[in-house]
Every structure is written in C-alpha cells, then in structure tokens.
Protein backbone atom coordinates (compact mmCIF):
# COMPACT_ATOMS: atom_id res chain seq x y z
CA UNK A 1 22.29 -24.98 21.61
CA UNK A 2 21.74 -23.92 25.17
CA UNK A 3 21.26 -20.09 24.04
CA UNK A 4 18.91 -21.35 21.13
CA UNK A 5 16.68 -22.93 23.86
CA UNK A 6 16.91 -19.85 26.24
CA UNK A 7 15.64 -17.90 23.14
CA UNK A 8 12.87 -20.53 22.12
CA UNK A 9 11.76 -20.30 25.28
CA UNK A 10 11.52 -16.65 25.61
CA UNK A 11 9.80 -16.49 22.32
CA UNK A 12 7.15 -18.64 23.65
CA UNK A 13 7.05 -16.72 26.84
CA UNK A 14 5.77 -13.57 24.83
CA UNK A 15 3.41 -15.28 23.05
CA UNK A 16 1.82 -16.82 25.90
CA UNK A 17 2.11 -13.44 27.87
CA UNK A 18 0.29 -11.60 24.76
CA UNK A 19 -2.52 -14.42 24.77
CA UNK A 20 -3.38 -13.68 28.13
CA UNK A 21 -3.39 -10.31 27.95
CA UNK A 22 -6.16 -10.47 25.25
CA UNK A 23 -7.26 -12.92 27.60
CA UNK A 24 -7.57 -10.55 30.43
CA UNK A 25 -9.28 -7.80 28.51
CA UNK A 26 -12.11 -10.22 27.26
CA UNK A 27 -13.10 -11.80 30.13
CA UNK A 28 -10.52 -14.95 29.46
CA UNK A 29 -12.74 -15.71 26.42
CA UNK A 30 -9.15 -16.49 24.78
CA UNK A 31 -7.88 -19.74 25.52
CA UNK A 32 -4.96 -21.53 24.07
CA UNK A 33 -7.32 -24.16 22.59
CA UNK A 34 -8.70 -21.84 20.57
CA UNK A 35 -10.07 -22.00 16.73
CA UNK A 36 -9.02 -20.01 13.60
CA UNK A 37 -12.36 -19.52 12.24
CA UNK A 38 -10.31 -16.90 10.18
CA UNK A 39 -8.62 -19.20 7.82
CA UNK A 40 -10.00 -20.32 4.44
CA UNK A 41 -9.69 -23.82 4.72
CA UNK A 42 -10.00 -26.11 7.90
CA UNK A 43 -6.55 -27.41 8.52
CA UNK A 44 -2.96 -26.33 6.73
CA UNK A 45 -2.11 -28.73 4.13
CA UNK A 46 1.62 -28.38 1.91
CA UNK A 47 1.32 -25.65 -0.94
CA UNK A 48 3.52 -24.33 -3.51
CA UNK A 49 4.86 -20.78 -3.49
CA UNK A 50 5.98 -20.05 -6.59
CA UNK A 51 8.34 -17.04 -7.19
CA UNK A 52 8.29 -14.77 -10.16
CA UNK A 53 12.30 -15.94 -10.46
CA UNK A 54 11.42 -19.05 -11.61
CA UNK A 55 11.83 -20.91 -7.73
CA UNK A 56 9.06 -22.57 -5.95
CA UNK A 57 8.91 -23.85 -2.19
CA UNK A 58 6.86 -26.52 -0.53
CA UNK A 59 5.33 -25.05 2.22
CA UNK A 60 2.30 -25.92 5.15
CA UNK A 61 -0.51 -23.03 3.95
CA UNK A 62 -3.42 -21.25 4.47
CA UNK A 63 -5.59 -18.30 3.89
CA UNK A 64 -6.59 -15.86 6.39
CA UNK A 65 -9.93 -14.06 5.46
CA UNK A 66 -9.40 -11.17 8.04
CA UNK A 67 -5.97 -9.95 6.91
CA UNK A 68 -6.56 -11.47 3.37
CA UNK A 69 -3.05 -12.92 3.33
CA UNK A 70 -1.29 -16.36 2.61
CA UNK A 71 -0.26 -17.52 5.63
CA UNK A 72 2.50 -20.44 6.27
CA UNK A 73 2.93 -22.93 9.57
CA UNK A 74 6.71 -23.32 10.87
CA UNK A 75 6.49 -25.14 14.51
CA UNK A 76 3.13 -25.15 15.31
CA UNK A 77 3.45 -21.15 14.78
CA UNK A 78 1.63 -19.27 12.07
CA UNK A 79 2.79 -16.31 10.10
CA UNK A 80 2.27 -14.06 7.03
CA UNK A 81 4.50 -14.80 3.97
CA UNK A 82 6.66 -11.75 3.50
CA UNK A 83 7.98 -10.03 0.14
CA UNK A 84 4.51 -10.56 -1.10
CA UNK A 85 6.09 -8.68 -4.47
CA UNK A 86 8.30 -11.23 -5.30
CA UNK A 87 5.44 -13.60 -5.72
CA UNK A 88 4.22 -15.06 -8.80
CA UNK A 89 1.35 -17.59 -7.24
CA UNK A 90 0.58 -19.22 -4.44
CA UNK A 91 -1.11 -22.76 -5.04
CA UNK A 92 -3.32 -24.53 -1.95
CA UNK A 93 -5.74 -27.76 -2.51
CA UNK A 94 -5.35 -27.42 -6.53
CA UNK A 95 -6.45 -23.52 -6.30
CA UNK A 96 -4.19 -20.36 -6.96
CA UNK A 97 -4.03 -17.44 -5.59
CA UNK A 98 -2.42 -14.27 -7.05
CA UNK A 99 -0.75 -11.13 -5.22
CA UNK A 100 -2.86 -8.17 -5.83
CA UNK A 101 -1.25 -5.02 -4.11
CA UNK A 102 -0.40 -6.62 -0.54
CA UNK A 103 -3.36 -8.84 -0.24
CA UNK A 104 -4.08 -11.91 -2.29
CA UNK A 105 -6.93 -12.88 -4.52
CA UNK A 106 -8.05 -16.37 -5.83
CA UNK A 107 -8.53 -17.30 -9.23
CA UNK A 108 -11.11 -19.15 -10.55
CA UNK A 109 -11.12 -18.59 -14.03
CA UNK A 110 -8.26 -17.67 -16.21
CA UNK A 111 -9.80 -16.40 -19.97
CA UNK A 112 -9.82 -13.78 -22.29
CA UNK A 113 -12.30 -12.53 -19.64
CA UNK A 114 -11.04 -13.89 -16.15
CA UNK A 115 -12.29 -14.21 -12.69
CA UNK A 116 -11.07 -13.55 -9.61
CA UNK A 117 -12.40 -13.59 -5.95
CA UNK A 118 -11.49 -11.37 -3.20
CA UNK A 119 -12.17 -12.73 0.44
CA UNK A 120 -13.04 -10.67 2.68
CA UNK A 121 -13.56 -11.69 6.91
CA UNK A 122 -14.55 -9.84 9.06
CA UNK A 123 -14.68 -10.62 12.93
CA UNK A 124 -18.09 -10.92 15.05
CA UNK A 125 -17.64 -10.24 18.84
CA UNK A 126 -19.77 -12.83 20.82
CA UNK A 127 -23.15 -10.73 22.18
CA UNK A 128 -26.38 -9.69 21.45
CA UNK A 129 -27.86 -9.46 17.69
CA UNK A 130 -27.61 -6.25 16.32
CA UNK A 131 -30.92 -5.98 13.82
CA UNK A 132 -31.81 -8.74 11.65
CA UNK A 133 -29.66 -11.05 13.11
CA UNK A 134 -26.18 -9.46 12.55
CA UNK A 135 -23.97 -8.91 15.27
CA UNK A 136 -21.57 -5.91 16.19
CA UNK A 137 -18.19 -6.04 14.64
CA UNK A 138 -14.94 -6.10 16.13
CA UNK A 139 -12.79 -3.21 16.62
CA UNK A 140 -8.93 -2.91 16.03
CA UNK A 141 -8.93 -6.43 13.98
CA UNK A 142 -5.43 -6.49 13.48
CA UNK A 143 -4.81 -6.20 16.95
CA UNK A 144 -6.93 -8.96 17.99
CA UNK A 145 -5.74 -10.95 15.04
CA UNK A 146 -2.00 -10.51 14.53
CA UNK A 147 1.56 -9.57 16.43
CA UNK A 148 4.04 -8.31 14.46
CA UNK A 149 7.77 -9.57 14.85
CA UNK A 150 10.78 -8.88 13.47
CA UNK A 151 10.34 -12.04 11.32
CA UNK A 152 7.00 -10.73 9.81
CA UNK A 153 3.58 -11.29 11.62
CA UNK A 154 2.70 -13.84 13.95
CA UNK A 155 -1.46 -15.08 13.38
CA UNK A 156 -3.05 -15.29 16.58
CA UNK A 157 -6.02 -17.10 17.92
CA UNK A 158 -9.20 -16.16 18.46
CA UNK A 159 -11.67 -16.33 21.22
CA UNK A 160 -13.49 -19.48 21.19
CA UNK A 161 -16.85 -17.84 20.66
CA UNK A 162 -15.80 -14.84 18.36
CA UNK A 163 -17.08 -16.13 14.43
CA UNK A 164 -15.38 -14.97 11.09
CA UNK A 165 -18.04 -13.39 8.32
CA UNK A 166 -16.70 -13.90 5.00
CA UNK A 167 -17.73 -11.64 1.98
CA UNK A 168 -17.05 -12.84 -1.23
CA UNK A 169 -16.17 -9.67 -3.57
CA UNK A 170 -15.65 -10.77 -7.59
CA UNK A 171 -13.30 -9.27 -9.84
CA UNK A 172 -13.59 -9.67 -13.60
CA UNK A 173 -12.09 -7.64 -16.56
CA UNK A 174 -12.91 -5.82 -19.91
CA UNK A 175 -10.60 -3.16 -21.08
CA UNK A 176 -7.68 -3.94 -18.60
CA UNK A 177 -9.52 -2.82 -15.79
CA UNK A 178 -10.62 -4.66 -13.20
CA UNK A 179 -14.11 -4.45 -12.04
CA UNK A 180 -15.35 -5.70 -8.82
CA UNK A 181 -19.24 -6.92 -8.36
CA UNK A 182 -20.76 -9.02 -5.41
CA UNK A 183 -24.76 -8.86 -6.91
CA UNK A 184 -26.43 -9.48 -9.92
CA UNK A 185 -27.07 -5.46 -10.69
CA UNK A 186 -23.41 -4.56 -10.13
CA UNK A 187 -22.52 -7.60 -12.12
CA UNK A 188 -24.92 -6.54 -15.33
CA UNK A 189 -23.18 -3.02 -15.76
CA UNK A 190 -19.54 -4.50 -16.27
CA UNK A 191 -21.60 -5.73 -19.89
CA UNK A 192 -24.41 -3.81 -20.62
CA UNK A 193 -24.39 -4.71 -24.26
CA UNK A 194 -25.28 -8.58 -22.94
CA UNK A 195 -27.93 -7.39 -20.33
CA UNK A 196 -30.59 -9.57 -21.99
CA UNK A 197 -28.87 -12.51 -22.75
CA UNK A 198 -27.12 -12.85 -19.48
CA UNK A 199 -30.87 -11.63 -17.41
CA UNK A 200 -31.91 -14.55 -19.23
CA UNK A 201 -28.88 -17.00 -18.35
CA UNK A 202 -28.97 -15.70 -14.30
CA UNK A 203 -33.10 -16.91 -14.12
CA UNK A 204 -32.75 -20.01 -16.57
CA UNK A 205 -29.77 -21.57 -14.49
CA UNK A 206 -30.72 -20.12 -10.90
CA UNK A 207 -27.81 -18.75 -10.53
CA UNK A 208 -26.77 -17.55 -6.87
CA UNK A 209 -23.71 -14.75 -6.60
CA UNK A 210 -22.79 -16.42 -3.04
CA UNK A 211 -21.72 -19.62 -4.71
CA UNK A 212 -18.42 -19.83 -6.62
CA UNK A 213 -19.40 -22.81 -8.85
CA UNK A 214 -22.59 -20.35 -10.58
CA UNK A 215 -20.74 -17.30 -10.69
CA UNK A 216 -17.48 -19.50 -12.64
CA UNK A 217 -20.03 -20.88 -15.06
CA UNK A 218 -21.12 -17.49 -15.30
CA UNK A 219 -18.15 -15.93 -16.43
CA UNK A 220 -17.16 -19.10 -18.92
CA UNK A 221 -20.70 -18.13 -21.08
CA UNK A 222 -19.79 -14.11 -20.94
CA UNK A 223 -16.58 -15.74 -22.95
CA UNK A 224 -18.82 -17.58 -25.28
CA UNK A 225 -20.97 -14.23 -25.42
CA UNK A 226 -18.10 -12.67 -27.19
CA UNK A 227 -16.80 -13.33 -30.41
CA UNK A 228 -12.37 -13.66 -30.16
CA UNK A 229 -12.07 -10.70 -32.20
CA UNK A 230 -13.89 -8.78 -29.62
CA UNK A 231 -13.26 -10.01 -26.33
CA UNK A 232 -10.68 -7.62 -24.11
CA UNK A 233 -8.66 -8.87 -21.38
C-alpha cells in the first residue's frame, strides 16, 4: 500500500510539474482551476461503452471537440478511451456516438439515408482579433491539450482565458459513401435530382445548417423524398 501511495504521489507530481510548465511558457495563464471549454457537454455524467463483443461498461464520459475523442473520468483524472476499434458505440445523455477511423462521430439520424455529425474544436489563444472578429489559432494543439502515458492520454486543462471554436461538419450517405457538407450549396450536390424540392423545403422552414434540430428534420424529408425502392444507404 505504501509503494502504491509513493507512486500516486509521483504521478501527481508530473502532472502538476507539466501544468506549470505550460504555465510558465504562457505567462501562468494556466491555473489548476482551470475550465475544459474543450468538452462537448458541461460536466461528465455515466455513459455506456458498448463493445462490438457483445459487453458494455458504465463509465463517467465526455467528448472532447479538439482531439474529437470519447473521453472517460477515473479519480478526478481524464483520459482518452483506448482500442477505439473494438468499439461498437459509445452512448452519453441519450446520444450515440460511433468510431469512425480513430475519432468519433455522433449520430443523429439512423435511416435508409443517415446522419452523422463530426465535431470539430479548435483552440483560440487569448489576444487581439484577427479580422472580422476571429482570433489567431493555437499552435501544437495536442501539446497544449493532451500528455500521453503509458495508460493512454491524459486531457489537460486549459488556460482560463483560451476559448474552444466548434465546427459542426455533417456526414450523410447515398451509394455507401459518405459525404460530408457544413452549407446549404455543399449540402444540395449530395442530391441534385431534389434541388428544387429541398431549395424549397430550406426557405419554407428557415432552416439554419448551424443547428442540429433543422439539419435532422432535414435529412428525415430527403427520406420521404425517396421512394424505398430507391433510396441507397
């Protein structure tokens, strides 16, 4: 018990020592107190990983934007879930998300023509604007943002005054591809054949492509669009 502790401690020791080395390098904007703008949802809350084996596992979750992984708590630490390819789905707050390559997507629609969602963060240093309001980017994010371990990654904090832009990149698919679209114009080419009717559903519904409720109700009248006979997966 007495070497666990010594180990604990050390642990801890590195962590802390890493902290205020980013600390050092940004003029101590890093503090111990600080946020995860980062993550998905406010606060971890238990989640279901379920494996493609057939097992599941309770776990505390969350989503980190920047690295676009699931990401568990275990003693007030956070880190990456690991053998991402023996994952079937990952469920948080009644949504699932879905391993695509090593990064996960949600979905929000599962049809003969699906949706999925693709978040992407990206870190804002504090400073100056850089042109219409936009501010310069962070360099080396997973430096700033992770430590890896020999038990996987360890999510770090970021500086109190560093923000998290998230993108929101769709995916949808006809003819087992799947085609990615964040705008109305990218969105029309995936069904060219339906430009009129779905011009026509976009203006009469007001739909905004930043909002996940329009762009699901979107995607639920493409699948009335098209007759079962013709619809592709």
């Amino acid at each position: 018990m007495k070497q666990f502790n010594i180990l604990n401690n050390s642990f801890r020791t590195i962590i802390l020592l890493i902290i205020f080395c980013f600390s050092m390098s940004l003029n101590g904007q890093i503090t111990s107190s600080g946020t995860s703008p980062q993550f998905l949802f406010p606060a971890f809350d238990t989640g279901i990983v379920r494996m493609k084996n057939g097992l599941s596992q309770s776990m505390q979750l969350n989503y980190n934007t920047v690295s676009e992984k699931i990401v568990y708590e275990k003693g007030n630490e956070v880190y990456d879930l690991i053998n991402i390819g023996m994952i079937d789905a990952v469920l948080i707050h009644e949504q699932m998300f879905v391993p695509v390559g090593k990064i996960f997507h949600e979905v929000l629609l599962i049809a003969p023509i699906p949706l999925l969602v693709q978040y992407k963060g990206e870190i804002l240093a504090p400073g100056k604007d850089v042109g219409y309001g936009s501010k310069p980017l962070v360099s080396s994010v997973e430096t700033l943002t992770s430590v890896k371990l020999s038990m996987g990654y360890y999510n770090l904090k970021l500086p109190v005054d560093y923000s998290v832009k998230v993108e929101k990149v769709y995916l949808t698919g006809r003819k087992g591809n799947s085609v990615s679209f964040i705008n109305e114009k990218q969105f029309l080419k995936i069904f060219p054949d339906k430009e009129s009717e779905l011009k026509n559903f976009i203006k009469r519904n007001r739909i905004r492509f930043d909002r996940l409720t329009d762009i699901k109700s979107l995607i639920k009248y493409c699948n009335e669009l098209y007759p079962p006979a013709n619809r592709i997966s």
